[in-house]
C-alpha atoms as a PDB file:
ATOM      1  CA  UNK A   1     -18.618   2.000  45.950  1.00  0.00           C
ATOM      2  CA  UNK A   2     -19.009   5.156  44.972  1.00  0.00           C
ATOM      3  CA  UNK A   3     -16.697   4.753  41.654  1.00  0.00           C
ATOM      4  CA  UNK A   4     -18.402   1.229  40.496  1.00  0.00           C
ATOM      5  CA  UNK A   5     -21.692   3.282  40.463  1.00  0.00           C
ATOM      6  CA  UNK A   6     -20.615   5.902  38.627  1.00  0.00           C
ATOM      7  CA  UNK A   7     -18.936   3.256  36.164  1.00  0.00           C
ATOM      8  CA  UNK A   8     -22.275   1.183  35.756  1.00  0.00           C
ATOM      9  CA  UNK A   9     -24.341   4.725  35.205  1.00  0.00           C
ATOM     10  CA  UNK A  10     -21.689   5.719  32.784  1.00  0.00           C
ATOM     11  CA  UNK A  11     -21.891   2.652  30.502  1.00  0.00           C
ATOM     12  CA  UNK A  12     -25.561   2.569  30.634  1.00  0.00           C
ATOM     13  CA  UNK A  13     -25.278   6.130  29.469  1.00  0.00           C
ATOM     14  CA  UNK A  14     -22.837   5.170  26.498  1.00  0.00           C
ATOM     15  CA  UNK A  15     -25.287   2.047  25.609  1.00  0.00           C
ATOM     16  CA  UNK A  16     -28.457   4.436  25.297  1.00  0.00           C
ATOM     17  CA  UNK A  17     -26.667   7.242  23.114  1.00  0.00           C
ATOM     18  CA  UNK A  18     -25.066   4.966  20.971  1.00  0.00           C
ATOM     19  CA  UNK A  19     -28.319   2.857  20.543  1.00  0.00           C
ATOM     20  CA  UNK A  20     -30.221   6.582  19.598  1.00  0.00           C
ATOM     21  CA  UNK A  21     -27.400   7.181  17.445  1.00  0.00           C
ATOM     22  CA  UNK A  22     -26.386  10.215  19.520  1.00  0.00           C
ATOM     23  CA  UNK A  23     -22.784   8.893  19.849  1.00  0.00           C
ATOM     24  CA  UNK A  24     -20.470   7.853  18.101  1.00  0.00           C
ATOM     25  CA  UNK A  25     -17.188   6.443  19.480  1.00  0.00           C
ATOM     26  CA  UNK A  26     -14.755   7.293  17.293  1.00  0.00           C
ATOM     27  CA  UNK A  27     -10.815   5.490  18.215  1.00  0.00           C
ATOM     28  CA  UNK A  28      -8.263   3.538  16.473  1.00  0.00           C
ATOM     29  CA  UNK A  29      -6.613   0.026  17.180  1.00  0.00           C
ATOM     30  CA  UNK A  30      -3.101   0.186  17.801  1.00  0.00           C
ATOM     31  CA  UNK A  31      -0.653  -2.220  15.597  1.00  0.00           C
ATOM     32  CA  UNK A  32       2.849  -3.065  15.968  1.00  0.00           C
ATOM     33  CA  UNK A  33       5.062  -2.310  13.081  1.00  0.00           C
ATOM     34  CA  UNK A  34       7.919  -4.082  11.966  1.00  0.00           C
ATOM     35  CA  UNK A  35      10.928  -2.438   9.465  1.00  0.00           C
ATOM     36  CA  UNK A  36      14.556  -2.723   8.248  1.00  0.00           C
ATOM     37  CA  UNK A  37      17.189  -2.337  10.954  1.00  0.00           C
ATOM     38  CA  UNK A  38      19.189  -0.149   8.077  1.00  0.00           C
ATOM     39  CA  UNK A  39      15.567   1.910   7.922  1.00  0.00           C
ATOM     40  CA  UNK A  40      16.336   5.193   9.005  1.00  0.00           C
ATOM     41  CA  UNK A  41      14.353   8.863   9.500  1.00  0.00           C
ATOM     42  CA  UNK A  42      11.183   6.414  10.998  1.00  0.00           C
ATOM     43  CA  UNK A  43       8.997   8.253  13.556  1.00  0.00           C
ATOM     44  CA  UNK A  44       5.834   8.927  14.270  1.00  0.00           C
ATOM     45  CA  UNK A  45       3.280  11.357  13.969  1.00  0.00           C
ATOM     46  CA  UNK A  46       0.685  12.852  16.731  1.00  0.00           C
ATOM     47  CA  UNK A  47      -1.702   9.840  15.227  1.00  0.00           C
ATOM     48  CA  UNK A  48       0.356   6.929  15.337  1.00  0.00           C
ATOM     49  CA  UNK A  49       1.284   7.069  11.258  1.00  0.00           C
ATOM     50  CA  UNK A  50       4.319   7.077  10.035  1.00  0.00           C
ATOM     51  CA  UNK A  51       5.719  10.087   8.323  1.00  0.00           C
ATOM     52  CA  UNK A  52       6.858   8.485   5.189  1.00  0.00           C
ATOM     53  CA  UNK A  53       8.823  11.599   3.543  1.00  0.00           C
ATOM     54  CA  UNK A  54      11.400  10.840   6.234  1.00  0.00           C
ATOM     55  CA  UNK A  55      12.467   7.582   5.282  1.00  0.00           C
ATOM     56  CA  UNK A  56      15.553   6.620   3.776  1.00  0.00           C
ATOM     57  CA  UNK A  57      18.232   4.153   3.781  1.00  0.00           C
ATOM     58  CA  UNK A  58      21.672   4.474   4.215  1.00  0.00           C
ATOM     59  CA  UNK A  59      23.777   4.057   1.004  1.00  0.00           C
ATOM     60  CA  UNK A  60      25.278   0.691   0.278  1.00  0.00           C
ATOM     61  CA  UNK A  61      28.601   0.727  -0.755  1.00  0.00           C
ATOM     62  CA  UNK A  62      29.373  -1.546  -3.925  1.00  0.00           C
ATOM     63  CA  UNK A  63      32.788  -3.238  -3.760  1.00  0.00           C
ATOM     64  CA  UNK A  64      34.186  -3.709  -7.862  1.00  0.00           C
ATOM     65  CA  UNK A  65      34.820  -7.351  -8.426  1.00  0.00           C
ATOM     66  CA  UNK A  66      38.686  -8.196  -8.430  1.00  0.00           C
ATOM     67  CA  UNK A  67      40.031  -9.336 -12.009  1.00  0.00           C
ATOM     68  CA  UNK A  68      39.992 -12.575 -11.165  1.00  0.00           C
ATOM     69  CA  UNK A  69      36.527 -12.843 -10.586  1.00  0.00           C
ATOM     70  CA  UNK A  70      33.376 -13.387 -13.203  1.00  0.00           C
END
């Protein structure tokens, strides 16, 4: 077809500008990224980083030991 041509003449295109060094494919491998359920203020940017200033966690409230107790 039509569309497997153009595919084939396409690649051999990319092979024979990348071989003179005339291209360079430039792209990024996307990873999956794991956090804190209690993590909040995550999101990401147009490029797939996170924007770190954002992050914070929620305070954790410290309950004062009874008299009784150490």
């Amino acid at each position: 077809t039509d569309a497997e041509a153009r595919a084939t003449l396409y690649e051999a295109l990319e092979s024979e500008l990348v071989a003179r060094r005339q291209l360079h494919i430039l792209y990024e491998k996307p990873v999956e990224a794991a956090y804190l359920p209690s993590l909040r203020g995550v999101s990401w940017g147009a490029q797939g980083w996170v924007d770190l200033r954002k992050l914070w966690f929620p305070p954790v409230s410290v309950d004062e030991p009874d008299e009784g107790e150490a």
